[in-house]
C-alpha atoms as a PDB file:
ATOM      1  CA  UNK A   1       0.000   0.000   0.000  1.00  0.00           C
ATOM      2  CA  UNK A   2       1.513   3.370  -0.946  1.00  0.00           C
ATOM      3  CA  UNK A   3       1.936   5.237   2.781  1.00  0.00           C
ATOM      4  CA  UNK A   4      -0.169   8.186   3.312  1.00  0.00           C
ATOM      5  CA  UNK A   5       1.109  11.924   2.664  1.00  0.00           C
ATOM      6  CA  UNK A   6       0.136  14.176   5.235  1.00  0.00           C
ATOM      7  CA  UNK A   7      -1.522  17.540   4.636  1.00  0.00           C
ATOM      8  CA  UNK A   8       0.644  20.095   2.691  1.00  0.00           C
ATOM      9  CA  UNK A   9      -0.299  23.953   3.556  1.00  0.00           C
ATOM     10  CA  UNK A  10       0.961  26.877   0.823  1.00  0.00           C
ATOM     11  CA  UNK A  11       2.119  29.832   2.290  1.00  0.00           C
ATOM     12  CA  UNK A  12       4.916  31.117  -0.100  1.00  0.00           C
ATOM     13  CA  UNK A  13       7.965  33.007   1.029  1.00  0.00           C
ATOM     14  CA  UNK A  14       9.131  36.345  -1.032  1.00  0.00           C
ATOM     15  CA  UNK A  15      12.631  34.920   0.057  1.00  0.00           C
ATOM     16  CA  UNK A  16      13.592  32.645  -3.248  1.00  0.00           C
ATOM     17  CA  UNK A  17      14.998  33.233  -6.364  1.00  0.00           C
ATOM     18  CA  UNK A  18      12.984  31.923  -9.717  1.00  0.00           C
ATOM     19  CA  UNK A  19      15.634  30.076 -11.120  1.00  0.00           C
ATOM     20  CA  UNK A  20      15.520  26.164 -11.991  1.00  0.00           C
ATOM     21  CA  UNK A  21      17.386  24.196  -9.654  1.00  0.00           C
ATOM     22  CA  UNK A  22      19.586  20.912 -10.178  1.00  0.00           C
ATOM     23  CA  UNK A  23      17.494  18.377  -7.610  1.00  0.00           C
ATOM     24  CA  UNK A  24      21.023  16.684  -6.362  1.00  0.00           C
ATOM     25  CA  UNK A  25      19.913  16.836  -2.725  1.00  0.00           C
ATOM     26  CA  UNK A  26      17.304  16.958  -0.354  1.00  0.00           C
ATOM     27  CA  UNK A  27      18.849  18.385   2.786  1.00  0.00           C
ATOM     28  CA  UNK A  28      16.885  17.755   6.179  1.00  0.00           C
ATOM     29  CA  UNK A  29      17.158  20.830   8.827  1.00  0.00           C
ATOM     30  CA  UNK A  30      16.479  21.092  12.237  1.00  0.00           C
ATOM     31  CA  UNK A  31      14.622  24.738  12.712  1.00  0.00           C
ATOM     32  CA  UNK A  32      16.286  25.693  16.116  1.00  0.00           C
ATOM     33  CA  UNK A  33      12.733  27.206  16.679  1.00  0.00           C
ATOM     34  CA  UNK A  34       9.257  26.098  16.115  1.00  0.00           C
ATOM     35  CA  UNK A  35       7.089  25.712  13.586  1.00  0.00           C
ATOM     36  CA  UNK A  36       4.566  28.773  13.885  1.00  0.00           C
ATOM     37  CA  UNK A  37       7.475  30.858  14.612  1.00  0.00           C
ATOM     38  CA  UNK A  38      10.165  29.772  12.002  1.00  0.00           C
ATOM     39  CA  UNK A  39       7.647  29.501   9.701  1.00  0.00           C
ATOM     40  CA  UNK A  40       6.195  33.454  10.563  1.00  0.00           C
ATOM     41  CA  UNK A  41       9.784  33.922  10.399  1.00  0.00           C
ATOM     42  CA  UNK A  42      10.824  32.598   6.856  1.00  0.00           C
ATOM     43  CA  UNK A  43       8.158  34.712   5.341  1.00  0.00           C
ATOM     44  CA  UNK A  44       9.128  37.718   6.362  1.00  0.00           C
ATOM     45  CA  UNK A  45      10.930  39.957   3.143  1.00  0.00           C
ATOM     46  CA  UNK A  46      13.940  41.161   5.495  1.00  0.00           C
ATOM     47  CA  UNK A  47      14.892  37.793   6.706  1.00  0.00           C
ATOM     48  CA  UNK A  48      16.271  36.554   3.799  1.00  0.00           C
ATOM     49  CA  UNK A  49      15.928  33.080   4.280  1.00  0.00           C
ATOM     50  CA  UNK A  50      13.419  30.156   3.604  1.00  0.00           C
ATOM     51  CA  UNK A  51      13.040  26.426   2.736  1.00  0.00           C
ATOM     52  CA  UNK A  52      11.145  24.496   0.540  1.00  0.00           C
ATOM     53  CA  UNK A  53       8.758  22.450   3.068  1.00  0.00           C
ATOM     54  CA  UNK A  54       8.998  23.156   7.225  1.00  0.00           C
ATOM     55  CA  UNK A  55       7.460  20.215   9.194  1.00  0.00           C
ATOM     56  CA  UNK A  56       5.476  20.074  11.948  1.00  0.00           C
ATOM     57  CA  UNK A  57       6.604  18.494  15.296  1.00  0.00           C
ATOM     58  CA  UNK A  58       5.536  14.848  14.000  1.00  0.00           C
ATOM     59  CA  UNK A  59       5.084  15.091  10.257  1.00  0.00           C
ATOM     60  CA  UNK A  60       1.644  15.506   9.805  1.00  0.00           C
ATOM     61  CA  UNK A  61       1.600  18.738   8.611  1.00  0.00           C
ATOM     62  CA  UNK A  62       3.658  20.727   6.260  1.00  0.00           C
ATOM     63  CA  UNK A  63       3.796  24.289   4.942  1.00  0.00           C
ATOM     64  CA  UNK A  64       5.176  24.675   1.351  1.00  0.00           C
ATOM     65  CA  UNK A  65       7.156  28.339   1.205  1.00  0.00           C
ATOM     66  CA  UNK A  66       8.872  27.785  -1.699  1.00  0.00           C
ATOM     67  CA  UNK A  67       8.046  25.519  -4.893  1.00  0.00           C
ATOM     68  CA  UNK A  68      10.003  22.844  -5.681  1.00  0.00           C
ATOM     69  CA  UNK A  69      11.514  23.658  -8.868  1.00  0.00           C
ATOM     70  CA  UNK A  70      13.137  26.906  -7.863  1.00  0.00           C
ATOM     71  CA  UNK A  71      15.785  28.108  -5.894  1.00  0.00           C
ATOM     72  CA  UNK A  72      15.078  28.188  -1.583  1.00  0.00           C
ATOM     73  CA  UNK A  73      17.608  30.755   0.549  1.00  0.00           C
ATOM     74  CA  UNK A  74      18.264  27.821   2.950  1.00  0.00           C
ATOM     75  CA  UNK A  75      21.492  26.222   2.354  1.00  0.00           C
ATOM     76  CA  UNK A  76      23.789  29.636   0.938  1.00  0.00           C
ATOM     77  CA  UNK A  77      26.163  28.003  -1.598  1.00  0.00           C
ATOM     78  CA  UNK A  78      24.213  24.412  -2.217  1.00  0.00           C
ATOM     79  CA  UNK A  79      21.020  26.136  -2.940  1.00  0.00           C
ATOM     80  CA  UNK A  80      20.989  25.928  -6.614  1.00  0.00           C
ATOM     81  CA  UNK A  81      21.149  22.307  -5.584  1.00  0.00           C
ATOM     82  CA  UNK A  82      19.152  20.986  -3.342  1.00  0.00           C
ATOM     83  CA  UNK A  83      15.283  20.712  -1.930  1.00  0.00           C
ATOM     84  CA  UNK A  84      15.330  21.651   1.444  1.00  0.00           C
ATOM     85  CA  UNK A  85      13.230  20.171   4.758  1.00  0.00           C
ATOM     86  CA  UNK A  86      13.321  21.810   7.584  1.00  0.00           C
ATOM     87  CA  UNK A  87      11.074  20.578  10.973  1.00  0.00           C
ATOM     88  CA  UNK A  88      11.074  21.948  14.234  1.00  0.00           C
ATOM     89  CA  UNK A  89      13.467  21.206  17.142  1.00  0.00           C
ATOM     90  CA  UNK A  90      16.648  22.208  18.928  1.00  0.00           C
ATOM     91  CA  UNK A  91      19.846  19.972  17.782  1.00  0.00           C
ATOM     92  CA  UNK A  92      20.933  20.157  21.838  1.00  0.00           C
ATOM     93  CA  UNK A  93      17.662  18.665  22.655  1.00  0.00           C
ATOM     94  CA  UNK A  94      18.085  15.461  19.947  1.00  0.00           C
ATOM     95  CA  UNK A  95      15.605  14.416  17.796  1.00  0.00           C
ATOM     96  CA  UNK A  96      12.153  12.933  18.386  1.00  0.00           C
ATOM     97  CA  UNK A  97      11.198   9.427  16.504  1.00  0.00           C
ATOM     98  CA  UNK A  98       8.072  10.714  14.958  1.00  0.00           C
ATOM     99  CA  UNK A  99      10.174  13.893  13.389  1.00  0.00           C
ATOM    100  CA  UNK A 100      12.653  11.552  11.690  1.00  0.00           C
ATOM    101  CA  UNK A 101       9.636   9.602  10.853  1.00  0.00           C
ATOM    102  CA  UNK A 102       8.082  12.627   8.954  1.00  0.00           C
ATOM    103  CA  UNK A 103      10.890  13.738   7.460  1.00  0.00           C
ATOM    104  CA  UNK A 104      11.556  10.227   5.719  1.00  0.00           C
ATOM    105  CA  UNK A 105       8.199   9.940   4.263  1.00  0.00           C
ATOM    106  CA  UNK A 106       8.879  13.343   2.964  1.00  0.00           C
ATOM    107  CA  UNK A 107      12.786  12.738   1.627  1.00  0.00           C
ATOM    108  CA  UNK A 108      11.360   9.332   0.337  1.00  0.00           C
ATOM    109  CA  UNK A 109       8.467  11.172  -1.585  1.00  0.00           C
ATOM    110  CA  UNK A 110      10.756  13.572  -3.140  1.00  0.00           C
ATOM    111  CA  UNK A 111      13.555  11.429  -4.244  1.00  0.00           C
ATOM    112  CA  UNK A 112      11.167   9.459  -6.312  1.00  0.00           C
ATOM    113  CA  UNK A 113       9.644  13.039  -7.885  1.00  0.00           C
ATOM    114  CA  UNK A 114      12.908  14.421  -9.002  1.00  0.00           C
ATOM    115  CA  UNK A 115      14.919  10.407  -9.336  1.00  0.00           C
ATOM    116  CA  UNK A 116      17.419  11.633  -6.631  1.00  0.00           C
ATOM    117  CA  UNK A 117      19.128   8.601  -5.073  1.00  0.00           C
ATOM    118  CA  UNK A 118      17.743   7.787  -1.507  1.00  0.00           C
ATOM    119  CA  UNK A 119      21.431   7.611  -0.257  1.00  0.00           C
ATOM    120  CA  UNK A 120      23.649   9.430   1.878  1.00  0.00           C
ATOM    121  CA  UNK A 121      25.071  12.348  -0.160  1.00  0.00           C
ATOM    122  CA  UNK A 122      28.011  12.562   2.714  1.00  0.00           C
ATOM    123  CA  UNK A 123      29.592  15.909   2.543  1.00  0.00           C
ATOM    124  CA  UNK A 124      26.556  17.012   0.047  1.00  0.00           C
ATOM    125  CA  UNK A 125      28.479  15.697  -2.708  1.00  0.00           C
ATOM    126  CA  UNK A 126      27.209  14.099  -5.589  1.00  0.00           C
ATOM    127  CA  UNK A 127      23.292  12.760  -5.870  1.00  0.00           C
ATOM    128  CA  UNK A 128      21.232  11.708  -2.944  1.00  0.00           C
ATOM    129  CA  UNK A 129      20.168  13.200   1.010  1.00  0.00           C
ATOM    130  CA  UNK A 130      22.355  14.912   3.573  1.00  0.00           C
ATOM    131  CA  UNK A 131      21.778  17.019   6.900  1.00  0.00           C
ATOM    132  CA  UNK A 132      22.340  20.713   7.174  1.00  0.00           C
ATOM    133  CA  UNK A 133      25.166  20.049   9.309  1.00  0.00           C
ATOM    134  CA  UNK A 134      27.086  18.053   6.155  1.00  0.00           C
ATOM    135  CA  UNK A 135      27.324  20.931   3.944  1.00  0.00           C
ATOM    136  CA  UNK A 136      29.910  22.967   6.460  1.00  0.00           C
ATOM    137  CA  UNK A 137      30.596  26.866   5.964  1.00  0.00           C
ATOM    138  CA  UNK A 138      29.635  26.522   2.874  1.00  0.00           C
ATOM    139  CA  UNK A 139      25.892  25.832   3.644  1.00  0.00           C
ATOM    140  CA  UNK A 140      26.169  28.231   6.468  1.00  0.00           C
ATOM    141  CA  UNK A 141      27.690  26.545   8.930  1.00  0.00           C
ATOM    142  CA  UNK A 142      24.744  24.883  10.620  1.00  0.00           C
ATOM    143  CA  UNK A 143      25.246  21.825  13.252  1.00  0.00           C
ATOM    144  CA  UNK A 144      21.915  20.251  13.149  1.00  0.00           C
ATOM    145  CA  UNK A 145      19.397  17.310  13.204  1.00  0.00           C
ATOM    146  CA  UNK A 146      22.499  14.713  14.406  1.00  0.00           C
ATOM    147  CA  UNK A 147      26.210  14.160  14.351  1.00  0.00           C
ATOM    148  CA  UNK A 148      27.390  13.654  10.826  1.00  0.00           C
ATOM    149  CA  UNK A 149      26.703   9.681   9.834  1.00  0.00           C
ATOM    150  CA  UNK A 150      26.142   9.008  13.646  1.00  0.00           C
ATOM    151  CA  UNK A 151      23.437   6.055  14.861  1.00  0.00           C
ATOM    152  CA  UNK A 152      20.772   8.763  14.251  1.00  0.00           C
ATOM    153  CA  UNK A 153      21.465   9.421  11.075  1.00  0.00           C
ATOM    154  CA  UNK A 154      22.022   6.322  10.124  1.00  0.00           C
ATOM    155  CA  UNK A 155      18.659   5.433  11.512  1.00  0.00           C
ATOM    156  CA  UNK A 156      17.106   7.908  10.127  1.00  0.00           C
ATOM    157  CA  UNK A 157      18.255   6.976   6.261  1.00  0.00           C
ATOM    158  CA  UNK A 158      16.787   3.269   6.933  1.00  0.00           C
ATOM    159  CA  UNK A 159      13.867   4.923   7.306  1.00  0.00           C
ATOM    160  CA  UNK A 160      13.829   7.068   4.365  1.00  0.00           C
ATOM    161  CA  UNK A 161      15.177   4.165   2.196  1.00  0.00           C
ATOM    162  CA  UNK A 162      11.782   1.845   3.465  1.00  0.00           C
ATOM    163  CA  UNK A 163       9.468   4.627   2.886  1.00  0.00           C
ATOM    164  CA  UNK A 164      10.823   4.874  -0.590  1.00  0.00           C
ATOM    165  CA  UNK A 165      10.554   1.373  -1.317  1.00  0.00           C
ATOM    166  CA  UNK A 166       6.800   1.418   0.200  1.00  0.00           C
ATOM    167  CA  UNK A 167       6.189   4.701  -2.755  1.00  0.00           C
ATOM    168  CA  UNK A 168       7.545   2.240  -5.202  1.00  0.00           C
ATOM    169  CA  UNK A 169       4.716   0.135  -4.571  1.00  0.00           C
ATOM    170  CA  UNK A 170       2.266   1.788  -6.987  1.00  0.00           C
ATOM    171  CA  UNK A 171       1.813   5.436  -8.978  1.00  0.00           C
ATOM    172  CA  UNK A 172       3.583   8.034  -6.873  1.00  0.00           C
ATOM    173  CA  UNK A 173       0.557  10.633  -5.384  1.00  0.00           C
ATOM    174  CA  UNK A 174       0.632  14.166  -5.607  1.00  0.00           C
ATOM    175  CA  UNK A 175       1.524  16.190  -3.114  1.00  0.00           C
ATOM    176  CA  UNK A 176       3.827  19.416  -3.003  1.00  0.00           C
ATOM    177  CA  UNK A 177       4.127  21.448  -5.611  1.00  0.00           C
ATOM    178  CA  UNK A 178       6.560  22.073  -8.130  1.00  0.00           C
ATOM    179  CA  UNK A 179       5.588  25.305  -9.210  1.00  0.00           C
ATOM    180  CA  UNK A 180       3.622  28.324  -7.500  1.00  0.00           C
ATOM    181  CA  UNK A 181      -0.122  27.754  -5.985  1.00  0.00           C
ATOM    182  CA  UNK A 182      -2.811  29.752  -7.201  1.00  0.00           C
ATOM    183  CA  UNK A 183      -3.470  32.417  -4.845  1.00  0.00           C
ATOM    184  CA  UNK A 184      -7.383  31.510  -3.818  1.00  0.00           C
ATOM    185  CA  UNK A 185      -5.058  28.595  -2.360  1.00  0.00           C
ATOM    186  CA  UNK A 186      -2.474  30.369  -0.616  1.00  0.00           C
ATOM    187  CA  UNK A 187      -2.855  30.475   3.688  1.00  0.00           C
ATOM    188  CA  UNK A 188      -1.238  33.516   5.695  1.00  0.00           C
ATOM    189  CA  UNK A 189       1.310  33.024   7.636  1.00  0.00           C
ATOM    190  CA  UNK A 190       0.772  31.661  10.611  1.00  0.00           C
ATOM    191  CA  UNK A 191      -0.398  35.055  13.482  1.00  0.00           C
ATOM    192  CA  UNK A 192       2.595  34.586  16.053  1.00  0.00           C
ATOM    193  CA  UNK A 193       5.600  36.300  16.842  1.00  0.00           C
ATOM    194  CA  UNK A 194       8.342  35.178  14.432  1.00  0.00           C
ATOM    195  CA  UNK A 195      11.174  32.799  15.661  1.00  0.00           C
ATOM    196  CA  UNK A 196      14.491  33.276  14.292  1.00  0.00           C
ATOM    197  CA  UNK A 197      15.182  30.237  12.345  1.00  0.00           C
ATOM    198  CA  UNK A 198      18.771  29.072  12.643  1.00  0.00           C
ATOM    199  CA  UNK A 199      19.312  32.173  14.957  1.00  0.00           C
ATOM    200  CA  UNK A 200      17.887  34.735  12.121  1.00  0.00           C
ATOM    201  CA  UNK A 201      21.511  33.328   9.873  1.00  0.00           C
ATOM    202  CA  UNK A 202      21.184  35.013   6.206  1.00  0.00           C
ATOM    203  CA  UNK A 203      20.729  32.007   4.050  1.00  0.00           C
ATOM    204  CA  UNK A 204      20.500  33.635   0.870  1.00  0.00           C
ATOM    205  CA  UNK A 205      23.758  33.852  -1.748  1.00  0.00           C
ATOM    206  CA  UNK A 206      25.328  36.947  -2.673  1.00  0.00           C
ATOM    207  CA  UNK A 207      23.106  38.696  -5.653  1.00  0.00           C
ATOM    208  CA  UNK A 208      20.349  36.481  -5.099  1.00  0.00           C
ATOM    209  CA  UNK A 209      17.676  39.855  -3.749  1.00  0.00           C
ATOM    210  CA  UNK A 210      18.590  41.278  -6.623  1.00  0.00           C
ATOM    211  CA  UNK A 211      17.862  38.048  -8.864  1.00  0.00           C
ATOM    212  CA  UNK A 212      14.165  37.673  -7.820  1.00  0.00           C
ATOM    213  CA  UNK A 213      12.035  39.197 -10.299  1.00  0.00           C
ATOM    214  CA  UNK A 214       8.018  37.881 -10.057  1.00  0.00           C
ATOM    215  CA  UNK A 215       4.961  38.092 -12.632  1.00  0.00           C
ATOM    216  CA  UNK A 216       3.474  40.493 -10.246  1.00  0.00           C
ATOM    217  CA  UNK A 217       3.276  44.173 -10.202  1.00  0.00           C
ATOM    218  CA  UNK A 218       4.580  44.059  -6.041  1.00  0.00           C
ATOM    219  CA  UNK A 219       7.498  42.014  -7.125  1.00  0.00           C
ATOM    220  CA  UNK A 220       7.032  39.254  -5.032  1.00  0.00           C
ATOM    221  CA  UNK A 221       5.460  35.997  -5.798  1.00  0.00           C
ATOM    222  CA  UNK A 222       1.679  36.007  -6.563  1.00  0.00           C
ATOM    223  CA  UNK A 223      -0.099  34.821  -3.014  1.00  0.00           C
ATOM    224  CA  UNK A 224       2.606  35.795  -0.469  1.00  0.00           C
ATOM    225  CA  UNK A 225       1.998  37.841   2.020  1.00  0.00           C
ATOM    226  CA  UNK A 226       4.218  40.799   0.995  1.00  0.00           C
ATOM    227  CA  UNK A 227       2.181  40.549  -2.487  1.00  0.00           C
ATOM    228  CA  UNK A 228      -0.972  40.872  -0.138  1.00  0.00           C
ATOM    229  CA  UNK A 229      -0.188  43.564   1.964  1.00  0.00           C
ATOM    230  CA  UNK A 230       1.254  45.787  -1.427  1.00  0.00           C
ATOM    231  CA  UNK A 231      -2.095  44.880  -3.171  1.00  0.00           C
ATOM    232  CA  UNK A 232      -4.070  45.769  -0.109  1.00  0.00           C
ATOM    233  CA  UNK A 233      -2.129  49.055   0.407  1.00  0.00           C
ATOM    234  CA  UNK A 234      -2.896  49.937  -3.344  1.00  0.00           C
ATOM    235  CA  UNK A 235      -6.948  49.239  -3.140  1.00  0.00           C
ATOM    236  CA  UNK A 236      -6.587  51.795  -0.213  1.00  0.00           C
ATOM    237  CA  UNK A 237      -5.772  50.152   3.263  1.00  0.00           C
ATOM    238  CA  UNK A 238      -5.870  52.893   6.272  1.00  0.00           C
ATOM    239  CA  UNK A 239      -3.554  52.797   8.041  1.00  0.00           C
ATOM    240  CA  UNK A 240      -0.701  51.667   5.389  1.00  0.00           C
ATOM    241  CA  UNK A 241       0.251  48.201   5.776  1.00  0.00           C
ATOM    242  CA  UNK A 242       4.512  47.343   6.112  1.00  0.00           C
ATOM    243  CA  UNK A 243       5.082  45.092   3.220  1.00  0.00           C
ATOM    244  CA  UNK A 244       6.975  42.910   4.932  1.00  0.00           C
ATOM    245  CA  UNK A 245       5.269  39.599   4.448  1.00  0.00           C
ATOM    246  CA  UNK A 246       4.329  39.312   8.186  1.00  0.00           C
ATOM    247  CA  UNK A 247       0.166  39.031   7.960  1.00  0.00           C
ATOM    248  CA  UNK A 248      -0.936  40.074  11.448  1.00  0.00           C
ATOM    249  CA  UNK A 249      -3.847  42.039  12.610  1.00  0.00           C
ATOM    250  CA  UNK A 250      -3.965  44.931  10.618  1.00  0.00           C
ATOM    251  CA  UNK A 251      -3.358  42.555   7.606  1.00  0.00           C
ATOM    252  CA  UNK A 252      -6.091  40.779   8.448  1.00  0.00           C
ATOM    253  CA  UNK A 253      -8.076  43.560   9.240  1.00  0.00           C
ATOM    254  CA  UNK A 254      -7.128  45.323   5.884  1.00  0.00           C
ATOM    255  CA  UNK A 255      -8.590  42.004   4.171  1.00  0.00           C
ATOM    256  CA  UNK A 256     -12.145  42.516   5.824  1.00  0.00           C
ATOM    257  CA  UNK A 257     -12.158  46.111   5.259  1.00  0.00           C
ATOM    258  CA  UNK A 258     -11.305  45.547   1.645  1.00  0.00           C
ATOM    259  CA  UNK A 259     -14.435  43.117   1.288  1.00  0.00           C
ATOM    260  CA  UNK A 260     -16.984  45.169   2.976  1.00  0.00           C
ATOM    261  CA  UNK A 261     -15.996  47.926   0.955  1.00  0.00           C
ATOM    262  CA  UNK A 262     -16.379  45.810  -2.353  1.00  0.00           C
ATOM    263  CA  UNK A 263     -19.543  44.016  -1.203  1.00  0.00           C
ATOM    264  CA  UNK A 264     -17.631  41.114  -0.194  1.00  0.00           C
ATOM    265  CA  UNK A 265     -18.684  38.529   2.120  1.00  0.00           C
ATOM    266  CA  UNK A 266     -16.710  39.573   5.209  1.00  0.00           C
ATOM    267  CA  UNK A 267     -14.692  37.070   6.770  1.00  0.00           C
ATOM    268  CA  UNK A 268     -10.903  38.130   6.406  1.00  0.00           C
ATOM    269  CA  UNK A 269     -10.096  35.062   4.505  1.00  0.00           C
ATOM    270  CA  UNK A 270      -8.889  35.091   0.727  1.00  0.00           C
ATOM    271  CA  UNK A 271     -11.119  33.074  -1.112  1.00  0.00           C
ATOM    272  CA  UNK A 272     -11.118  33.445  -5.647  1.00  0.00           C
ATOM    273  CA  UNK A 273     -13.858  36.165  -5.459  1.00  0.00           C
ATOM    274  CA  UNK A 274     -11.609  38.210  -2.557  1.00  0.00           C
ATOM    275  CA  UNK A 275      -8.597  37.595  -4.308  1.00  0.00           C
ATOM    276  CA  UNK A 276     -10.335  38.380  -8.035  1.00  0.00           C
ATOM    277  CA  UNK A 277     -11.565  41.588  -6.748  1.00  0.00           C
ATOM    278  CA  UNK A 278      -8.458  42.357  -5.204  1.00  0.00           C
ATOM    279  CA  UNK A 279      -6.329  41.647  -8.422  1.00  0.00           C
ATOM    280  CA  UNK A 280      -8.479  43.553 -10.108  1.00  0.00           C
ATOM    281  CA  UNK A 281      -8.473  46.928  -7.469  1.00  0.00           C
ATOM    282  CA  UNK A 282      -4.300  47.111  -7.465  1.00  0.00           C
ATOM    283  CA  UNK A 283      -3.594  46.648 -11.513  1.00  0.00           C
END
């Protein structure tokens, strides 16, 4: 039986460059924060950072930031490389069975969608998974999820190689996305204060904020919250919103203004006619 995928949220980043990338890796993270608060984080414009997927505590969630076929700010010089998973945790605090768990079924899923190797890329070099922690200064210098080829991480690739031998059982499902969601099915950012992921490290290359043009007016991707609040500010939100693709109150409230003002059914959330009407008051 081909295992179960758990649910996948969209809620993309401004903080990635829409450039193919080479699918050599996937590199698994530890956060050194939370979810709700990395991922608040990693959406924010200044922070210049991001990842592909972040995981919940025991995999049965995911939020998408960053499609899979272009470039994530997550591991500095490998990210023209890899896919990047990050989940919550602190590395001095070790790692939890259901988090290595999630973040095989995930690593198994996308090695079969891109044909990457389900091996250990040691060092991130040549085709197949590594940690954060493998890819040295060059990938920022992050110690994370386990010691390099330790019991743990040697665990946690027999995992990853059985849950990609259970996908190979039948037609792989769908589940992330390669490309960008359409906006009706984009979610805000979660309302919390953000948590520095990786202590608030840049994780973006040199050139790469200046390498991010978007088919939006904003430039930032369609559906993120900076491409909200810009399109909000335009169609008249009082006060101003900060673009800054952090959606709290006065985001929110700026999305139920904007309805009752275009005879909208008011309930804050972006549905296709809120996000129709909205497209069409900021051209």
């Amino acid at each position: 039986m081909t295992p179960a995928l758990p649910i996948v949220k969209q809620t993309p980043s401004p903080n990635y460059t829409p450039v193919a990338i080479a699918h050599d890796l996937v590199v698994v993270h530890l956060m050194e924060g939370g979810y709700a608060g990395s991922v608040a984080w990693l959406c924010r414009a200044a922070t210049q950072a991001s990842a592909h997927l972040c995981m919940n505590d025991d995999g049965s969630e995911f939020t998408q930031l960053v499609p899979l076929g272009m470039k994530a700010w997550a591991e500095c010089a490998f990210n023209g490389r890899a896919i990047s998973i990050e989940a919550p945790g602190f590395t001095t605090k070790g790692v939890a069975d259901a988090t290595l768990k999630g973040l095989a079924r995930a690593t198994a899923w996308l090695c079969h969608a891109y044909a990457i190797p389900p091996a250990w890329a040691e060092g991130g070099q040549g085709r197949g998974v590594c940690s954060h922690h493998d890819l040295g200064q060059a990938g920022g210098g992050h110690v994370d999820i386990c010691g390099i080829g330790d019991a743990t991480w040697q665990a946690f690739m027999g995992l990853a190689k059985a849950e990609y031998d259970a996908f190979a059982a039948g037609p792989l499902p769908a589940w992330a996305l390669h490309g960008l969601p359409a906006p009706h099915a984009v979610e805000l950012p979660p309302d919390v204060a953000p948590e520095p992921s990786h202590g608030g490290a840049i994780r973006s290359e040199p050139g790469d904020d200046k390498l991010r043009p978007h088919p939006t007016a904003s430039g930032f991707p369609a559906g993120s919250a900076a491409d909200l609040q810009w399109r909000l500010n335009r169609a008249g939100a009082t006060p101003l919103l900060d673009v800054d693709g952090r959606a709290g109150t006065l985001t929110r409230s700026a999305i139920a203004a904007f309805q009752g003002r275009h005879g909208l059914y008011v309930d804050g959330l972006l549905g296709p006619n809120t996000w129709a009407a909205l497209a069409a008051a900021s051209a």
